[in-house]
Protein backbone atom coordinates (compact mmCIF):
# COMPACT_ATOMS: atom_id res chain seq x y z
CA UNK A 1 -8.43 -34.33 18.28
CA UNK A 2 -8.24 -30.85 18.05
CA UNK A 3 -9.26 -29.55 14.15
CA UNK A 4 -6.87 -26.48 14.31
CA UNK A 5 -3.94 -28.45 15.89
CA UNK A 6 -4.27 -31.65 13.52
CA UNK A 7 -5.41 -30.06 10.02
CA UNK A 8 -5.05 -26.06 9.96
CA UNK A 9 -1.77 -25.80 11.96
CA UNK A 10 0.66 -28.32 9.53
CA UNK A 11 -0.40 -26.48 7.08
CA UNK A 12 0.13 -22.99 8.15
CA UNK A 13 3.45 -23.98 9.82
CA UNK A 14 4.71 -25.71 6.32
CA UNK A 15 3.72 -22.51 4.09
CA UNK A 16 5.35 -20.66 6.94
CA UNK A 17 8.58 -22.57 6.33
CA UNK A 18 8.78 -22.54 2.89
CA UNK A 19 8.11 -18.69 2.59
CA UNK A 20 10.67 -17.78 5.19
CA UNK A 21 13.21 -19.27 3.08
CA UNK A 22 12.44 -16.69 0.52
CA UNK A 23 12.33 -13.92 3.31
CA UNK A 24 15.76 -14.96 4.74
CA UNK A 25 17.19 -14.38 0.89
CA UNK A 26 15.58 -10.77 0.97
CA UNK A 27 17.42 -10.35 4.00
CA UNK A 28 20.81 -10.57 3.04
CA UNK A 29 22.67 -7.85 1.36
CA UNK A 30 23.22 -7.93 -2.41
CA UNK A 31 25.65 -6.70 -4.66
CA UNK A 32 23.56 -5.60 -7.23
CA UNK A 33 20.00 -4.74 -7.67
CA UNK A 34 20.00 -7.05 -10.31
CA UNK A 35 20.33 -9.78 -8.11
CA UNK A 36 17.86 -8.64 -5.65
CA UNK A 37 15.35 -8.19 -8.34
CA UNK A 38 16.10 -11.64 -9.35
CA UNK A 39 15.38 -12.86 -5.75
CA UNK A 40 11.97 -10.77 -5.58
CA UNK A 41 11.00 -12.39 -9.45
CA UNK A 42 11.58 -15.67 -7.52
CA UNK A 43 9.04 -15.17 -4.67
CA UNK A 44 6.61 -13.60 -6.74
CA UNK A 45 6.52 -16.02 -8.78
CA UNK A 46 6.62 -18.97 -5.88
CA UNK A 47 3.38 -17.20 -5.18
CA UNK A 48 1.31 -17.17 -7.99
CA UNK A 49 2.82 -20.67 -9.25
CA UNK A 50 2.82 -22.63 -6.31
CA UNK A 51 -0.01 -20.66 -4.30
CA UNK A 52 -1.96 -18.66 -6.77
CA UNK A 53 -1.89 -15.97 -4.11
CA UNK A 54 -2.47 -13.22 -6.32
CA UNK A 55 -3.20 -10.84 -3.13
CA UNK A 56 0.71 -12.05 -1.89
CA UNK A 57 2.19 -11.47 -4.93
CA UNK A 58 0.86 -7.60 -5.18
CA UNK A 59 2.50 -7.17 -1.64
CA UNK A 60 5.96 -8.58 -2.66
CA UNK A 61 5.65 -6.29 -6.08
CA UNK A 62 5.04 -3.32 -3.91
CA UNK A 63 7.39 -4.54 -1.45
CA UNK A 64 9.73 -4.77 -4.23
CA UNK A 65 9.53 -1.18 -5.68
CA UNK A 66 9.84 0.26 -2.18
CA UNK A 67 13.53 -0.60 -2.53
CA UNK A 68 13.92 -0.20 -6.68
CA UNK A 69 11.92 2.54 -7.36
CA UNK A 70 13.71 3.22 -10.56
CA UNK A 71 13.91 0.03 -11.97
CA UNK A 72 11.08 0.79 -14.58
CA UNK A 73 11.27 -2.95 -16.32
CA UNK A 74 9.86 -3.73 -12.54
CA UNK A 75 7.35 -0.96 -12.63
CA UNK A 76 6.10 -2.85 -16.00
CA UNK A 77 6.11 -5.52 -15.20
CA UNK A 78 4.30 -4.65 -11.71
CA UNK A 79 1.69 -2.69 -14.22
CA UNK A 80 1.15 -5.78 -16.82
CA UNK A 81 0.93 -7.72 -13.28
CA UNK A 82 -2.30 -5.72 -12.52
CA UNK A 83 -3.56 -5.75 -15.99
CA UNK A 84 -3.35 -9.30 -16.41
CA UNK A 85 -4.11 -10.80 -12.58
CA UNK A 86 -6.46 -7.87 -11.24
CA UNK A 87 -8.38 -7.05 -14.04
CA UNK A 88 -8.23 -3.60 -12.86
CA UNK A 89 -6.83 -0.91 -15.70
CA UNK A 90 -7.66 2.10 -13.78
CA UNK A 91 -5.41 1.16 -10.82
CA UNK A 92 -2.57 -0.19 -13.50
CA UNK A 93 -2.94 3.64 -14.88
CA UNK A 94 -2.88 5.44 -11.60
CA UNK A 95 0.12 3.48 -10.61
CA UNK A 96 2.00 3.82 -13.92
CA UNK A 97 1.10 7.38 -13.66
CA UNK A 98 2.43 7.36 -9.92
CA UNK A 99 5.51 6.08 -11.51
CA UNK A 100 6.08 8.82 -14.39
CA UNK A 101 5.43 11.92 -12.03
């Protein structure tokens, strides 16, 4: 049998499914930004917990502050994020930086 169809495709099409769940909640309209921060903390966190996808959960953080620029707990926590996962204090300055000007 085909490799990709029997081994690599289940598996793509299963993360696919279990990520779009998560998608479909960003989707919807919220009444507070509380709530949608809530709903971002969840997928971020499906991703380094479930997935370690470190890589995924910078994009959802980013994601995330592209509609709650001012929440600055997220900003910290998006910082700390860096500090801790990337290793990388000179980006977790320039960004924090970003933030403050």
């Amino acid at each position: 049998m085909n490799y990709v169809r029997t081994q690599i495709a289940p598996k793509t099409i299963s993360e696919f499914a279990e990520r779009q769940v998560f998608e479909r909640e960003l989707g919807l309209p919220w009444p507070t930004t509380a709530v949608a921060k809530e709903k971002w903390m969840k997928y971020i966190s499906y991703e380094l917990r479930t997935k370690y996808n470190i890589a995924g959960a910078k994009v959802l953080y980013e994601r995330a502050l592209l509609e709650m620029d001012s929440d600055m707990a997220l900003w910290l926590d998006y910082v700390e994020f860096i500090q801790r996962q990337l290793k990388d204090v000179s980006l977790a300055r320039a960004k924090f930086q970003q933030k403050r000007a």
